[in-house]
PDB file of N, CA and C in Angstrom:
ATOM      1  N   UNK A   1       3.770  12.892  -4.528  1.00  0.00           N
ATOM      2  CA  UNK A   1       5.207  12.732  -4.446  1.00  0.00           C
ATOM      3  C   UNK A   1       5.739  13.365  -3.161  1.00  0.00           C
ATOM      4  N   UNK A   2       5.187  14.947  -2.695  1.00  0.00           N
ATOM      5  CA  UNK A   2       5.491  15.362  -1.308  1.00  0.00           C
ATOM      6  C   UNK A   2       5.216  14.464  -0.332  1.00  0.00           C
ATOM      7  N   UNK A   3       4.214  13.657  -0.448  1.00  0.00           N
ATOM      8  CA  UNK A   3       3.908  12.388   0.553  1.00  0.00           C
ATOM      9  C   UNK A   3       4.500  11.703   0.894  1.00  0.00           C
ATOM     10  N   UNK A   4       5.112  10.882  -0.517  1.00  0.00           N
ATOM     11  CA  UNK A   4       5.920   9.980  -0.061  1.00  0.00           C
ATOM     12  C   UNK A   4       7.692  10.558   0.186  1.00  0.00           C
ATOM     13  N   UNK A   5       7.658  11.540   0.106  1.00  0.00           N
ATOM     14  CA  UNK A   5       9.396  12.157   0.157  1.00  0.00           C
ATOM     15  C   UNK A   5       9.351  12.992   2.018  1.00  0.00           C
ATOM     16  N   UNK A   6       8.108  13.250   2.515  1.00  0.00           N
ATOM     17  CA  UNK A   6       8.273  13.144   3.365  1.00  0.00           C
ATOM     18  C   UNK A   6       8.118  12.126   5.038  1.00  0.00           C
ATOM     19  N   UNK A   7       7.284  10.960   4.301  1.00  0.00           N
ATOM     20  CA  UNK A   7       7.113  10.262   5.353  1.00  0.00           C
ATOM     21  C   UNK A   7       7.452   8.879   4.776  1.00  0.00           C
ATOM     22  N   UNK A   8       8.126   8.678   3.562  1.00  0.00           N
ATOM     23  CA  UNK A   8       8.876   7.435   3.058  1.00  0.00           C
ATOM     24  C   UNK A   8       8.262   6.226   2.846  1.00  0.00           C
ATOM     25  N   UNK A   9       7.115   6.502   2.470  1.00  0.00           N
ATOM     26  CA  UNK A   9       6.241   5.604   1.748  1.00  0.00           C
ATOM     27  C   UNK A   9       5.684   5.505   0.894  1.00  0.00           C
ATOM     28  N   UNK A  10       5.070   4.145   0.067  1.00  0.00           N
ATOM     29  CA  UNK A  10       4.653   4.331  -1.099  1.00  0.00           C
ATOM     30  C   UNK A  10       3.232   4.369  -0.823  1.00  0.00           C
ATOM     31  N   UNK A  11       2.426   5.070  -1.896  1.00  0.00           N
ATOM     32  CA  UNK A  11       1.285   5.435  -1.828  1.00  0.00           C
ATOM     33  C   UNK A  11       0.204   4.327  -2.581  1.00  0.00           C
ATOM     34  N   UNK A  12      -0.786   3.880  -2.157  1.00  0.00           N
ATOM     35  CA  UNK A  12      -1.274   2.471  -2.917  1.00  0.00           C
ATOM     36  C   UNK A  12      -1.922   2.996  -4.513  1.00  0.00           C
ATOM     37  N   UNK A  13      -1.473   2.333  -5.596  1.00  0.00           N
ATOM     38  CA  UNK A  13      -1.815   2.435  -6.974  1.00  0.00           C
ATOM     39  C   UNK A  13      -3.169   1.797  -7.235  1.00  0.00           C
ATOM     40  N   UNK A  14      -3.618   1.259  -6.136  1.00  0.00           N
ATOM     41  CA  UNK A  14      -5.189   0.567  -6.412  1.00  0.00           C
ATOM     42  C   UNK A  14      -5.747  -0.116  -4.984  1.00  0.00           C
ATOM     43  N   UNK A  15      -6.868  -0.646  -5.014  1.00  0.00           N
ATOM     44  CA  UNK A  15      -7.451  -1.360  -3.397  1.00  0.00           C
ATOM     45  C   UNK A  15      -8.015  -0.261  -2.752  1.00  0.00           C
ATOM     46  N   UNK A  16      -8.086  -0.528  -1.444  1.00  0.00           N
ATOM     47  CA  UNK A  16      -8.824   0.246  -0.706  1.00  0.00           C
ATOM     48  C   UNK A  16      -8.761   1.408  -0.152  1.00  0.00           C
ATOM     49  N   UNK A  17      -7.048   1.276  -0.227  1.00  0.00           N
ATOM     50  CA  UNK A  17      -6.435   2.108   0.396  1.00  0.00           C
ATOM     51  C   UNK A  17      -6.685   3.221  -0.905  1.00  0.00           C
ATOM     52  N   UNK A  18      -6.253   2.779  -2.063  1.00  0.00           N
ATOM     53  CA  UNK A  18      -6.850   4.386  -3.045  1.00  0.00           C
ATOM     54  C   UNK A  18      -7.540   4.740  -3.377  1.00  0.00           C
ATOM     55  N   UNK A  19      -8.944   3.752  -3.226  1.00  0.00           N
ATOM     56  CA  UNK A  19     -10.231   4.636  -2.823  1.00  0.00           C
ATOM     57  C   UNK A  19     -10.346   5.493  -1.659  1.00  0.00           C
ATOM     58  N   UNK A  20     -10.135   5.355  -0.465  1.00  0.00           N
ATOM     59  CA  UNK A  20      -9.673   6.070   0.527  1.00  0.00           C
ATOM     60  C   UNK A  20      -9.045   7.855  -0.105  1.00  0.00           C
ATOM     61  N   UNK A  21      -8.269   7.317  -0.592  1.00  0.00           N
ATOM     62  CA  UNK A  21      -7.331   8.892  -0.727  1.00  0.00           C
ATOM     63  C   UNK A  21      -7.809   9.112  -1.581  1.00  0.00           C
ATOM     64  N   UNK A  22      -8.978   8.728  -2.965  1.00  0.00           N
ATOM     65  CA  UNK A  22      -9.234   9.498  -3.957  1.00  0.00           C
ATOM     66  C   UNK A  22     -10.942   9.791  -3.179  1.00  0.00           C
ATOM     67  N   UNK A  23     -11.237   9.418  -2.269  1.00  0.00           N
ATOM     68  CA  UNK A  23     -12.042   9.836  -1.360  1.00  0.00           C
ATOM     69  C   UNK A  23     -11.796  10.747  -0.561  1.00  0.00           C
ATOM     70  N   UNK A  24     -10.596  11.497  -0.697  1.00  0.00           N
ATOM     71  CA  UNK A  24     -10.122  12.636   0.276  1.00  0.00           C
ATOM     72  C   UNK A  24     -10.232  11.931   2.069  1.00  0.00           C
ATOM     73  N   UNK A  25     -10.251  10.395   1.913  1.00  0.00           N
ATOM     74  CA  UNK A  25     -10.223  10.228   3.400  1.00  0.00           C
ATOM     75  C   UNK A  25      -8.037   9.568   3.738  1.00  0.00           C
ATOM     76  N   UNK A  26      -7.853  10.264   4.046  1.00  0.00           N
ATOM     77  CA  UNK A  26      -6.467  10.368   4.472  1.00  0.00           C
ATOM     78  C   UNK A  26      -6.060   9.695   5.978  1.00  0.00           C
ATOM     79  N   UNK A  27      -7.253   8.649   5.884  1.00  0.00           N
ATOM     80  CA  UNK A  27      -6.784   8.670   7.543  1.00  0.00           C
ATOM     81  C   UNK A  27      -6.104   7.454   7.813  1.00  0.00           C
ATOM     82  N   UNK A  28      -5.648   6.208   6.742  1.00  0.00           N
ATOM     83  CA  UNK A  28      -4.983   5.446   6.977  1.00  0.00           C
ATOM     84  C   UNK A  28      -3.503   5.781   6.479  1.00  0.00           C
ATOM     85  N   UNK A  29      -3.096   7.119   6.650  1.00  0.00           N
ATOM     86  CA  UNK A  29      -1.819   7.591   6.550  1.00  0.00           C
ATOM     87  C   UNK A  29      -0.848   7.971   8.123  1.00  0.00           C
ATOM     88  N   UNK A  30      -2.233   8.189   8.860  1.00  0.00           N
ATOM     89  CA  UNK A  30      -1.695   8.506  10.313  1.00  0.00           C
ATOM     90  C   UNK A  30      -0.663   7.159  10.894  1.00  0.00           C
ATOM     91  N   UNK A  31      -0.764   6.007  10.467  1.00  0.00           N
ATOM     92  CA  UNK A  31       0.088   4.978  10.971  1.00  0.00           C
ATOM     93  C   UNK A  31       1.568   5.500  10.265  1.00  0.00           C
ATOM     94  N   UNK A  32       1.890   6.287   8.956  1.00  0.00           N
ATOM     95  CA  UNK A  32       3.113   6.372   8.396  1.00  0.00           C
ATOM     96  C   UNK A  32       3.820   7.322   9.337  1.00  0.00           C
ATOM     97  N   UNK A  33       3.309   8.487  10.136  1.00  0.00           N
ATOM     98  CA  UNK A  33       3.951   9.266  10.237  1.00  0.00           C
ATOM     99  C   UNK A  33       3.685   9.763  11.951  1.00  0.00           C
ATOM    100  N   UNK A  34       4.251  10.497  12.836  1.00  0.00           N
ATOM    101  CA  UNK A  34       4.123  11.132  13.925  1.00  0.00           C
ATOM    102  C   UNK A  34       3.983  13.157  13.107  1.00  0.00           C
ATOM    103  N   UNK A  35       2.806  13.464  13.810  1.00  0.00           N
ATOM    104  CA  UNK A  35       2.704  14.905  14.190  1.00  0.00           C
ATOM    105  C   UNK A  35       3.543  15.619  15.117  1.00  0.00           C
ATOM    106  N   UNK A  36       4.422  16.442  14.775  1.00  0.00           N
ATOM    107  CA  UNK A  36       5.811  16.996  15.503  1.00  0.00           C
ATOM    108  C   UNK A  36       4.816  18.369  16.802  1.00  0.00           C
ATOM    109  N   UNK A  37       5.042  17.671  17.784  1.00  0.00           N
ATOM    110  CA  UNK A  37       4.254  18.656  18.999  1.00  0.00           C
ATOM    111  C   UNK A  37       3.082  18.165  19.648  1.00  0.00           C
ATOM    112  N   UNK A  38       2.775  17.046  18.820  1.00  0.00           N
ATOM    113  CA  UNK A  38       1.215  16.261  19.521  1.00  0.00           C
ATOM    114  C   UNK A  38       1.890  15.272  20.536  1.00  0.00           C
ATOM    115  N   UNK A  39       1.000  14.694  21.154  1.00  0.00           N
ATOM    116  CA  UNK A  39       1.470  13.702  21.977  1.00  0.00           C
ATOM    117  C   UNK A  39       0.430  12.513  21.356  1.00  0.00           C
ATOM    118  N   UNK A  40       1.659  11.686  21.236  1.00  0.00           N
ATOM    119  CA  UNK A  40       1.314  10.272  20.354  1.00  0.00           C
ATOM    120  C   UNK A  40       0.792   9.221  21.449  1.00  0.00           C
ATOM    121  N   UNK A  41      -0.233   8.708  20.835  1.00  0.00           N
ATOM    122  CA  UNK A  41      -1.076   7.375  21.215  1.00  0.00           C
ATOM    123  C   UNK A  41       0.088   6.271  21.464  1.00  0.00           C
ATOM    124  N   UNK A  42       0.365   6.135  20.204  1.00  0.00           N
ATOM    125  CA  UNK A  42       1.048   4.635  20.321  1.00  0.00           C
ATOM    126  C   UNK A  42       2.744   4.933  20.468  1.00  0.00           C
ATOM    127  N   UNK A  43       3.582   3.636  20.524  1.00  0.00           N
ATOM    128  CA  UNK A  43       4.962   4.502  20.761  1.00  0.00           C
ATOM    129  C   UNK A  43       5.642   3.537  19.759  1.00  0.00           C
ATOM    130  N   UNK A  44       5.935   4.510  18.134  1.00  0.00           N
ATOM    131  CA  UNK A  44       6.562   4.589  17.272  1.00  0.00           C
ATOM    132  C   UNK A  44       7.165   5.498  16.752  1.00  0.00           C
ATOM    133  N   UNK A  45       8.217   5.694  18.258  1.00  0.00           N
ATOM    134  CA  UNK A  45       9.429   6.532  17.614  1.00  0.00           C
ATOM    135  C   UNK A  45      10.231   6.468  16.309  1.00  0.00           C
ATOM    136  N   UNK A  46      10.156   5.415  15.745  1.00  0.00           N
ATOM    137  CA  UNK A  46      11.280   5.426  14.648  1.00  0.00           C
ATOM    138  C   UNK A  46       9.985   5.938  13.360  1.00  0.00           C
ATOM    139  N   UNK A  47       9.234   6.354  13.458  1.00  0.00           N
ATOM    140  CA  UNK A  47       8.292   7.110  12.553  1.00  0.00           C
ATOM    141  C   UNK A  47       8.779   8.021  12.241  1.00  0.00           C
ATOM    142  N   UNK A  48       8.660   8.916  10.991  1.00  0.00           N
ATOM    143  CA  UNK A  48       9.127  10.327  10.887  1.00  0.00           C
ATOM    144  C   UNK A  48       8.239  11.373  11.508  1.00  0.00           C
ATOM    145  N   UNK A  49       8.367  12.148  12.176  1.00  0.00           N
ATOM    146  CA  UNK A  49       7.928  13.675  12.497  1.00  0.00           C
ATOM    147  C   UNK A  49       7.702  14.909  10.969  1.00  0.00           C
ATOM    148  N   UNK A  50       6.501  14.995  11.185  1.00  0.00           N
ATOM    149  CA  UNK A  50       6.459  16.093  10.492  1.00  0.00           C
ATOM    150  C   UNK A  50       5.389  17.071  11.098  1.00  0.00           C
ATOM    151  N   UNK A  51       5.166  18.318  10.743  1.00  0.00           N
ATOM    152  CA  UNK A  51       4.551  19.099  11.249  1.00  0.00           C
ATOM    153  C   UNK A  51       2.997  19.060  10.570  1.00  0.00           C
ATOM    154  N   UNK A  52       2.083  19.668  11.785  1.00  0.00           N
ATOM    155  CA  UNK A  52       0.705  19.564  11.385  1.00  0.00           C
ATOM    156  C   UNK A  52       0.624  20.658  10.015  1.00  0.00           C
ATOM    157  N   UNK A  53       1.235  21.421   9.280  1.00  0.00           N
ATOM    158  CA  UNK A  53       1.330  22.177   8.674  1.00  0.00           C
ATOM    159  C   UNK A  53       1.543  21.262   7.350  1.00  0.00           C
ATOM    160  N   UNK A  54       2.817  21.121   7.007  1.00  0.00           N
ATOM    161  CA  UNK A  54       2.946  20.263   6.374  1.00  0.00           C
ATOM    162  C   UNK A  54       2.508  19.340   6.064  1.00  0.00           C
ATOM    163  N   UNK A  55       1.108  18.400   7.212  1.00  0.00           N
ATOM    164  CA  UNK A  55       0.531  17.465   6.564  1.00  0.00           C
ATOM    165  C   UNK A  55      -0.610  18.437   6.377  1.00  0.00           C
ATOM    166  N   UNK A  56      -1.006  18.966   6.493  1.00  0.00           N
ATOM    167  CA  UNK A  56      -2.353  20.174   5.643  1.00  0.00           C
ATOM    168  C   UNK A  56      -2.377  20.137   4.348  1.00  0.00           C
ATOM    169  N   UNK A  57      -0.899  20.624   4.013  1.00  0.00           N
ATOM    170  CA  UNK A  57      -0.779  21.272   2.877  1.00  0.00           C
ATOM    171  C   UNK A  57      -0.258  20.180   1.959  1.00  0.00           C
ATOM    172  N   UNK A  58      -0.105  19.186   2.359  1.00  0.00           N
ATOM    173  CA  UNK A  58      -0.102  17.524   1.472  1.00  0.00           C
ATOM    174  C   UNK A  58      -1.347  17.565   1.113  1.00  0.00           C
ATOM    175  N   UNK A  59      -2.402  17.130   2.106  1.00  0.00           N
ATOM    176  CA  UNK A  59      -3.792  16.715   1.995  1.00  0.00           C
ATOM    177  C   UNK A  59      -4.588  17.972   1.239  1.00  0.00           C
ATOM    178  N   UNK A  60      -3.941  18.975   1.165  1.00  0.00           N
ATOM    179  CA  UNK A  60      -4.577  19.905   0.564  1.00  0.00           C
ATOM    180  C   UNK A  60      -4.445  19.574  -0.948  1.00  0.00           C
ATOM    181  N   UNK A  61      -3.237  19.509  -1.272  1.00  0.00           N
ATOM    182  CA  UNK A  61      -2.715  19.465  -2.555  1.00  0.00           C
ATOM    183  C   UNK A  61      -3.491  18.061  -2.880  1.00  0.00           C
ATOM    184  N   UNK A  62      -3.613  17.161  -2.264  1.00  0.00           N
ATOM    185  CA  UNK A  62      -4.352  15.651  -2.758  1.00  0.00           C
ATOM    186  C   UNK A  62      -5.595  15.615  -2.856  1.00  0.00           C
ATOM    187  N   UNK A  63      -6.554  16.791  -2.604  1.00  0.00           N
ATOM    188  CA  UNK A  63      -8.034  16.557  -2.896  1.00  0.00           C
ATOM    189  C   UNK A  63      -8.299  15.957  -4.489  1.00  0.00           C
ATOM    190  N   UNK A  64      -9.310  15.403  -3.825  1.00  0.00           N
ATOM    191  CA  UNK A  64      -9.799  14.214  -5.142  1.00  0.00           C
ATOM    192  C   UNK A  64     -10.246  15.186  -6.779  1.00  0.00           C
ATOM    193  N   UNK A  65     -11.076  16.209  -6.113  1.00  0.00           N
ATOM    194  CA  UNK A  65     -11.592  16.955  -6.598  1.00  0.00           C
ATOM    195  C   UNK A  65     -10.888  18.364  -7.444  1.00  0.00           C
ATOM    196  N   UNK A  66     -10.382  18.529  -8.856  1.00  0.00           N
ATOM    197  CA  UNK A  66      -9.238  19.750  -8.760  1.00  0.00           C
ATOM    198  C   UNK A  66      -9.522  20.607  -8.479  1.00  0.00           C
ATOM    199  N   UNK A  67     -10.966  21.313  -8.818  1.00  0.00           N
ATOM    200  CA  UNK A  67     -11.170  22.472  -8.217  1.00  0.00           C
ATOM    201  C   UNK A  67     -10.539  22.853  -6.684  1.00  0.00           C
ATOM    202  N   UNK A  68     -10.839  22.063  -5.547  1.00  0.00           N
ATOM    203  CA  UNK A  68     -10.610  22.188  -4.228  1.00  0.00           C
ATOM    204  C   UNK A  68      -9.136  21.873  -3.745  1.00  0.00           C
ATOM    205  N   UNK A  69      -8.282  21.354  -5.022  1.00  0.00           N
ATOM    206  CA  UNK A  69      -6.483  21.295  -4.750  1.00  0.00           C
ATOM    207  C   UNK A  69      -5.913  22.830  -4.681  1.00  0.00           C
ATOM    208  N   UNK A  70      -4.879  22.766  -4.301  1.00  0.00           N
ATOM    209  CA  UNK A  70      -4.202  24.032  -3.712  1.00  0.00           C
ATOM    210  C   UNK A  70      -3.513  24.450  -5.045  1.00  0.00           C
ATOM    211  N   UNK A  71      -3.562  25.516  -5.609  1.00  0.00           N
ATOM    212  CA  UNK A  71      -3.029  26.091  -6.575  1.00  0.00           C
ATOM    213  C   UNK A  71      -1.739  26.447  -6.744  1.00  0.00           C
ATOM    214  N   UNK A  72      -1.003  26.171  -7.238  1.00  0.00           N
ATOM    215  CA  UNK A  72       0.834  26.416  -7.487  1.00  0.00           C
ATOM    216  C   UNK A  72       0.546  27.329  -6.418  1.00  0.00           C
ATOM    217  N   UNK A  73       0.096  29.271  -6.689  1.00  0.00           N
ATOM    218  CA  UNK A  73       0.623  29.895  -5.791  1.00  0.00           C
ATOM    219  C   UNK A  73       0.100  29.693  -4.730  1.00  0.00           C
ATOM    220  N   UNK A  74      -0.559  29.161  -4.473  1.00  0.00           N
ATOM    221  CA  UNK A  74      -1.504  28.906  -3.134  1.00  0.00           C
ATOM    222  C   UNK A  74      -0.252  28.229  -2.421  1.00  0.00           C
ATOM    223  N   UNK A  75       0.347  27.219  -2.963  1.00  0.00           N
ATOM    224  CA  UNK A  75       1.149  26.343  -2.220  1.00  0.00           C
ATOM    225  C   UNK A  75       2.400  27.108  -2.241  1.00  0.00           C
ATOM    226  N   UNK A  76       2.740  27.655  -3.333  1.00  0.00           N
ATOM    227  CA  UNK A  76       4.129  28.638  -2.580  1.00  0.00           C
ATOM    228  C   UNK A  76       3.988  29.426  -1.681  1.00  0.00           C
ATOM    229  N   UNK A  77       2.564  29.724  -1.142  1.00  0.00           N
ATOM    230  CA  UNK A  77       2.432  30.907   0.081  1.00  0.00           C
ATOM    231  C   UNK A  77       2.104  29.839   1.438  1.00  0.00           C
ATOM    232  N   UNK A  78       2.188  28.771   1.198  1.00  0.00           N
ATOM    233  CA  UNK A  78       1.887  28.082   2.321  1.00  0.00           C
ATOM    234  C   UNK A  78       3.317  27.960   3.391  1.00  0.00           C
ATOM    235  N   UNK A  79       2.742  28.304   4.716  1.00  0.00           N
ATOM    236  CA  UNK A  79       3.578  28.155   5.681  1.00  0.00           C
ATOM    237  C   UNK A  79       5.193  27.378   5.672  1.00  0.00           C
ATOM    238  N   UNK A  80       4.882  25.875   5.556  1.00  0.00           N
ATOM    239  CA  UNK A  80       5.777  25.351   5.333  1.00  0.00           C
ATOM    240  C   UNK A  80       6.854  25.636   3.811  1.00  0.00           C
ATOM    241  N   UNK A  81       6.461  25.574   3.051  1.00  0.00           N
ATOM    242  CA  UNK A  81       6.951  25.893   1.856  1.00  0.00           C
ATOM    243  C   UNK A  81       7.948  27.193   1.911  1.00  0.00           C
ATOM    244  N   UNK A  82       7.508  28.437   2.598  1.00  0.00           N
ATOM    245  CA  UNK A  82       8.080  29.876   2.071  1.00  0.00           C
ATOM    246  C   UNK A  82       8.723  29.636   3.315  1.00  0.00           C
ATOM    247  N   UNK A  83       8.984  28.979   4.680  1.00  0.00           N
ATOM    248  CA  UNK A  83      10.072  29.029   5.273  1.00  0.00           C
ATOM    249  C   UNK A  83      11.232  28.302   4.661  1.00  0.00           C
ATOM    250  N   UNK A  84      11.221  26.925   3.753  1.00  0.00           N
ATOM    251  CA  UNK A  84      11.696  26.766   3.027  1.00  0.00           C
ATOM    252  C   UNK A  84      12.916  27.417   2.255  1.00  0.00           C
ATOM    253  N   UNK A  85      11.740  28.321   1.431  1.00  0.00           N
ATOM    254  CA  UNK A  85      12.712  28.613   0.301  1.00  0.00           C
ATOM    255  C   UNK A  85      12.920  30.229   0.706  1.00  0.00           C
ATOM    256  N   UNK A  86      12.926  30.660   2.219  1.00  0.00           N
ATOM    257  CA  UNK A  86      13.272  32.216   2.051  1.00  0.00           C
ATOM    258  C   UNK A  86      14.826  32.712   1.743  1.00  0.00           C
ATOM    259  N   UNK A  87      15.362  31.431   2.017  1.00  0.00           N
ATOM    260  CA  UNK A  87      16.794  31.465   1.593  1.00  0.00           C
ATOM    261  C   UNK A  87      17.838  32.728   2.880  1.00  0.00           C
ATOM    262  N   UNK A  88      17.218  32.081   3.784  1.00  0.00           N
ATOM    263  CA  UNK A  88      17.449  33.386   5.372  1.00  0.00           C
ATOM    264  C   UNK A  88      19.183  32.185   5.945  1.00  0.00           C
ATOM    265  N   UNK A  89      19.324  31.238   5.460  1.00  0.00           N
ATOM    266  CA  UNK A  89      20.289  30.548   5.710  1.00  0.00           C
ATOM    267  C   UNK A  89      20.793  29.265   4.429  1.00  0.00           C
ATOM    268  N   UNK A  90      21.799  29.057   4.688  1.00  0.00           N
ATOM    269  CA  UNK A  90      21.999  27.745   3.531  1.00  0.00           C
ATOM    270  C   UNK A  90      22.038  26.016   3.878  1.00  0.00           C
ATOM    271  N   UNK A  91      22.128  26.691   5.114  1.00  0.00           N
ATOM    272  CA  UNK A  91      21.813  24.988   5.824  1.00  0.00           C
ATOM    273  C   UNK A  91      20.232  25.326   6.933  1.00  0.00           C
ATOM    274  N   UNK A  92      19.228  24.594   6.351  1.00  0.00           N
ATOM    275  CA  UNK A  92      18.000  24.539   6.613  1.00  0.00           C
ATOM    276  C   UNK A  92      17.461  22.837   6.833  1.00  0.00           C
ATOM    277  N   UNK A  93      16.955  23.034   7.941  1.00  0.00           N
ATOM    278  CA  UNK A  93      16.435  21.999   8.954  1.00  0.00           C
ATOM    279  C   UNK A  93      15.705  21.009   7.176  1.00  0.00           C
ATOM    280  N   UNK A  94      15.622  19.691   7.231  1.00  0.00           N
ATOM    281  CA  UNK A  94      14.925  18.933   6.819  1.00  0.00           C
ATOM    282  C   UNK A  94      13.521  18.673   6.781  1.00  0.00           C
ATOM    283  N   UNK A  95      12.568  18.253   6.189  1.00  0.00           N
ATOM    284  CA  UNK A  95      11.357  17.927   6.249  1.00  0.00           C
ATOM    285  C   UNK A  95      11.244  16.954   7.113  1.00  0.00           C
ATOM    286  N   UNK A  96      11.919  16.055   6.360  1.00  0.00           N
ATOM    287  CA  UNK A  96      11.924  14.588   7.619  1.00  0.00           C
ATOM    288  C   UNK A  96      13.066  14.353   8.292  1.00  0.00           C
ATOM    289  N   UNK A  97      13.307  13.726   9.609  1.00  0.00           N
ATOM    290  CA  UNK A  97      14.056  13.900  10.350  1.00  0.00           C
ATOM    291  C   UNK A  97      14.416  12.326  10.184  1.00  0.00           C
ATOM    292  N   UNK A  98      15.617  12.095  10.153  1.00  0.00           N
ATOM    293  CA  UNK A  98      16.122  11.156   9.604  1.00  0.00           C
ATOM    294  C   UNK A  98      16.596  10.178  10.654  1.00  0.00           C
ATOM    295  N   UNK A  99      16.824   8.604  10.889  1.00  0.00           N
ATOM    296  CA  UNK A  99      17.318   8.383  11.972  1.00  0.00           C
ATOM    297  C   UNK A  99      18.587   8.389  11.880  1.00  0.00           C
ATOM    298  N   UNK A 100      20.038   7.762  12.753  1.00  0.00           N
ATOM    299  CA  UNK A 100      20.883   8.188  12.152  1.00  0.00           C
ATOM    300  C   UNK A 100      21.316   7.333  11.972  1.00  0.00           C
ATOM    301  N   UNK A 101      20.868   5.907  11.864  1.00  0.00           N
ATOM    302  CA  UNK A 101      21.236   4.698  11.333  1.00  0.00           C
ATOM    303  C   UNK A 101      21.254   4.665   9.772  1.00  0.00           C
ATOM    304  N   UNK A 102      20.568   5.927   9.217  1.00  0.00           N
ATOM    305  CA  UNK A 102      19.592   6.235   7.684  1.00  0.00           C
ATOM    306  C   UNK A 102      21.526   6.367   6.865  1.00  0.00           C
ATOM    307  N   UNK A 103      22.294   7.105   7.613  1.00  0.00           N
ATOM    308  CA  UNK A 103      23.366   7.711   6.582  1.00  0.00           C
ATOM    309  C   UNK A 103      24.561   6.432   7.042  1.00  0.00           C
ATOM    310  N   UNK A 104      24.340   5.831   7.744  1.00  0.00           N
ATOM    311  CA  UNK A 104      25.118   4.772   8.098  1.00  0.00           C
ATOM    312  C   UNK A 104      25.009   3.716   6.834  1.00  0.00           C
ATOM    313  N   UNK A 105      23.450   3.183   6.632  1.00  0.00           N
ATOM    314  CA  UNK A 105      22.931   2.579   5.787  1.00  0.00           C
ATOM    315  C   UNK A 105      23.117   2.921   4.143  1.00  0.00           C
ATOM    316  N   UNK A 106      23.070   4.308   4.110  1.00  0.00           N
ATOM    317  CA  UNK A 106      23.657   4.928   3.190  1.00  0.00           C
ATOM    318  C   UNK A 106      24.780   4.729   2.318  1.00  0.00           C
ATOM    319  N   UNK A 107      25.407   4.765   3.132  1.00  0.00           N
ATOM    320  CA  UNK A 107      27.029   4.660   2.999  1.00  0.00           C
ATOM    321  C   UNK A 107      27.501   3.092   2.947  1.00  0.00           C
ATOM    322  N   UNK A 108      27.244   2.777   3.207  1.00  0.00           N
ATOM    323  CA  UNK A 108      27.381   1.346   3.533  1.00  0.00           C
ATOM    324  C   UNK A 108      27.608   0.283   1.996  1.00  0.00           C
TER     325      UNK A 108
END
């Protein structure tokens, strides 16, 4: 569900693609999203940005295997998460960066 709430896609319910991810191979996800600080191959700006952190701690939480998934507290101590919720301000930056056609569409 963090997957798709941050890079706005649906995740495949069967085919190849979910053997893939119940294979812990995650790599036909790199087309959904841009890494915030890398320098991108292809040029799909209107992709969302998210941080290499944040996709860790997705792919962490999605191992196929439960033993090797990230444990509730494991994931509340994760980087992204506890900047989150330190509650150091009340207006806090977004996960995904939205375009701004998104609240136009919104509203609309």
């Amino acid at each position: 569900m963090l997957l798709e709430a941050t890079t706005n896609i649906v995740l495949p319910s069967n085919g190849d693609g979910w053997v893939k991810l119940r294979q812990d191979d995650f790599s036909d996800l790199d087309e959904h999203f841009n890494i915030r600080g890398q320098v991108q191959q292809r040029d799909t700006p209107s992709l969302p940005f998210i941080s290499s952190e944040l996709s860790g701690t997705i792919q962490h939480m999605m191992r196929s295997e439960p033993c090797r998934r990230a444990t509730l507290d494991e994931v509340r101590s994760l980087s992204p998460l506890v900047r989150l919720s330190c509650g150091q301000s009340s207006t806090r930056a977004a996960l995904v960066e939205e375009d701004e056609t998104f609240l136009t569409w919104l509203l609309a």
